[in-house]
Protein backbone atom coordinates (compact mmCIF):
# COMPACT_ATOMS: atom_id res chain seq x y z
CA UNK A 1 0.00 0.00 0.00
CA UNK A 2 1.39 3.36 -1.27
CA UNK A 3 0.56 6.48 1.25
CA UNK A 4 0.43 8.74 -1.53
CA UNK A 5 -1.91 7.11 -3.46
CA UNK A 6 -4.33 6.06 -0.30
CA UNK A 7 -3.88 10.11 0.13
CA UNK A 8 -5.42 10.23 -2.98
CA UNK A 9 -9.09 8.65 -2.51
CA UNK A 10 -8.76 8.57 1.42
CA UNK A 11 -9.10 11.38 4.23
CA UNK A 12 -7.94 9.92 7.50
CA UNK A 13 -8.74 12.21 11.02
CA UNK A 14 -6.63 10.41 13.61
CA UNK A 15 -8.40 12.15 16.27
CA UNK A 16 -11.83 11.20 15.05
CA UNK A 17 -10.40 7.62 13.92
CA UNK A 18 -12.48 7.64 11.02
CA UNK A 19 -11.73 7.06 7.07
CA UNK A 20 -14.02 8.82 4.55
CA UNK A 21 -13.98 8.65 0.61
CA UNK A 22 -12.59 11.70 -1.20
CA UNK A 23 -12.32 9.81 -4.64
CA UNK A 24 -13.88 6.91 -5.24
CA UNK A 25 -12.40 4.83 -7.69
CA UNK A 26 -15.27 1.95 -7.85
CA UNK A 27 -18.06 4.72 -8.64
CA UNK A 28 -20.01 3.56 -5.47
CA UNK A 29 -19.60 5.93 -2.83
CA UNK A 30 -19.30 9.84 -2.94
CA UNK A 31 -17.35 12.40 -1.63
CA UNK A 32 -17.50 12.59 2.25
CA UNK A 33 -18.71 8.76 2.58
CA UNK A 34 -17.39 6.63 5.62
CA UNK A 35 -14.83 4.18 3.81
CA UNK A 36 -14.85 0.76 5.38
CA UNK A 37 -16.93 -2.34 4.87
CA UNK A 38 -17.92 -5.42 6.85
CA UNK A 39 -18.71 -8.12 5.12
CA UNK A 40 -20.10 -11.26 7.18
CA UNK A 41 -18.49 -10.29 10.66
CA UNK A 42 -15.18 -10.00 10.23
CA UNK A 43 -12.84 -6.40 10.16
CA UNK A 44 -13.80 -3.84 7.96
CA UNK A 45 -11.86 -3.35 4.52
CA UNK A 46 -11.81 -0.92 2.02
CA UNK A 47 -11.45 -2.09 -1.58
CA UNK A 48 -9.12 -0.19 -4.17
CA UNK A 49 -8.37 -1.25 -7.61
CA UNK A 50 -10.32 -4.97 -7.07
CA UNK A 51 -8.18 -5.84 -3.73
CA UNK A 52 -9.34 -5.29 -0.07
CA UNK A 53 -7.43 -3.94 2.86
CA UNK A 54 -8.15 -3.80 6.14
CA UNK A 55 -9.09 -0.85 7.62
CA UNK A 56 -6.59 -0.49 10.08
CA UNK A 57 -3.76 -1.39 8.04
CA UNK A 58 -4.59 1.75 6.22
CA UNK A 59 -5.55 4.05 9.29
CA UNK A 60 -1.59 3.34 10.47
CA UNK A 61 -0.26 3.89 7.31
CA UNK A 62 -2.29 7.50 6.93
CA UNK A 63 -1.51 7.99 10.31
CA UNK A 64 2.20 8.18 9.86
CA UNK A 65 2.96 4.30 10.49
CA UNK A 66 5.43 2.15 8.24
CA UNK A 67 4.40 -1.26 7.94
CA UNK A 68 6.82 -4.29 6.20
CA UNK A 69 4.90 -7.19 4.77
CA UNK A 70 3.28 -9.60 7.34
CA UNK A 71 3.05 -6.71 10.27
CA UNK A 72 0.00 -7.28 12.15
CA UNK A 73 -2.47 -3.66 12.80
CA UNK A 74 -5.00 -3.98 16.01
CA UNK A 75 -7.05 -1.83 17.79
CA UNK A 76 -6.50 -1.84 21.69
CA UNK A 77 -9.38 -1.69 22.53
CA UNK A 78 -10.72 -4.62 20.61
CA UNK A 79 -12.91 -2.19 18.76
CA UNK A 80 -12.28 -2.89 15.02
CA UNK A 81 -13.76 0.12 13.63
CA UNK A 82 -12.04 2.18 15.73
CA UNK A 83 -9.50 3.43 14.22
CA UNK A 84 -7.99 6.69 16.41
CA UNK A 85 -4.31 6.58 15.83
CA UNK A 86 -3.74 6.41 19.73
CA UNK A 87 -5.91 3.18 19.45
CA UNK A 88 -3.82 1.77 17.06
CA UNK A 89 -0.61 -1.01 17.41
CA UNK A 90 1.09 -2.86 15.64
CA UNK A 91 2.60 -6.92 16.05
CA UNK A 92 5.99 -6.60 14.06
CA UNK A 93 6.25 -9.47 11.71
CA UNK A 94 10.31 -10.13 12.51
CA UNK A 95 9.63 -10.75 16.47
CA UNK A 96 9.71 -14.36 17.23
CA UNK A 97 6.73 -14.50 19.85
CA UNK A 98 6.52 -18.25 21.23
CA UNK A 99 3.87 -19.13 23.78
CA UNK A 100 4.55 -21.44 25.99
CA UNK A 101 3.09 -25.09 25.08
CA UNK A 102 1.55 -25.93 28.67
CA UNK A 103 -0.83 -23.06 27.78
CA UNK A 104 0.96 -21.45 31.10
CA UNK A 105 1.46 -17.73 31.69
CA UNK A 106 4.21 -16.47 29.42
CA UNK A 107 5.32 -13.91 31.90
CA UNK A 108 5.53 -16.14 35.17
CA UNK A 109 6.48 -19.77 33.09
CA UNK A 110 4.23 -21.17 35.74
């Protein structure tokens, strides 16, 4: 994903946490439209040029985030459409997190 073109079609406020359409390039939506679609349950996307990203992937990115391929984007709070850049993190994809195989506390080893 290229910041400059998300810039583009895409205002992000980071306060508000909220993407909206300034150029849509499927002809749906129109100028000033929340951007972001769930479809059956699962995390909102937003679908440029025939492929879907998730909507917090983007948020991070717009907000000034860098992201390498396979870089996990969650909200803190658990709320998936919330996308305020203070509620955003980030699970780098070079960290090798192992959890312990008892199913014990990772912290403790007990």
């Amino acid at each position: 994903m290229d910041k400059n073109l998300l810039e583009t079609y895409l205002a992000y406020d980071p306060d508000e946490g909220v993407l909206r359409w300034k150029l849509d390039p499927n002809g749906v939506f129109r100028l000033g439209d929340r951007a972001g679609v769930r479809v059956r349950g699962k995390a909102p996307t937003i679908t440029l040029f025939g492929v879907s990203f998730p909507v917090n992937k983007i948020a991070y990115l717009m907000a000034g985030g860098e992201l390498k391929p396979g870089d996990i984007v969650y909200c803190l709070n658990g709320e998936d459409d919330d996308l305020r850049a203070a509620n955003l993190g980030v699970i780098r994809s070079d960290l090798d997190i192992t959890l312990p195989a008892w199913g014990g506390d990772i912290v403790t080893g007990k």
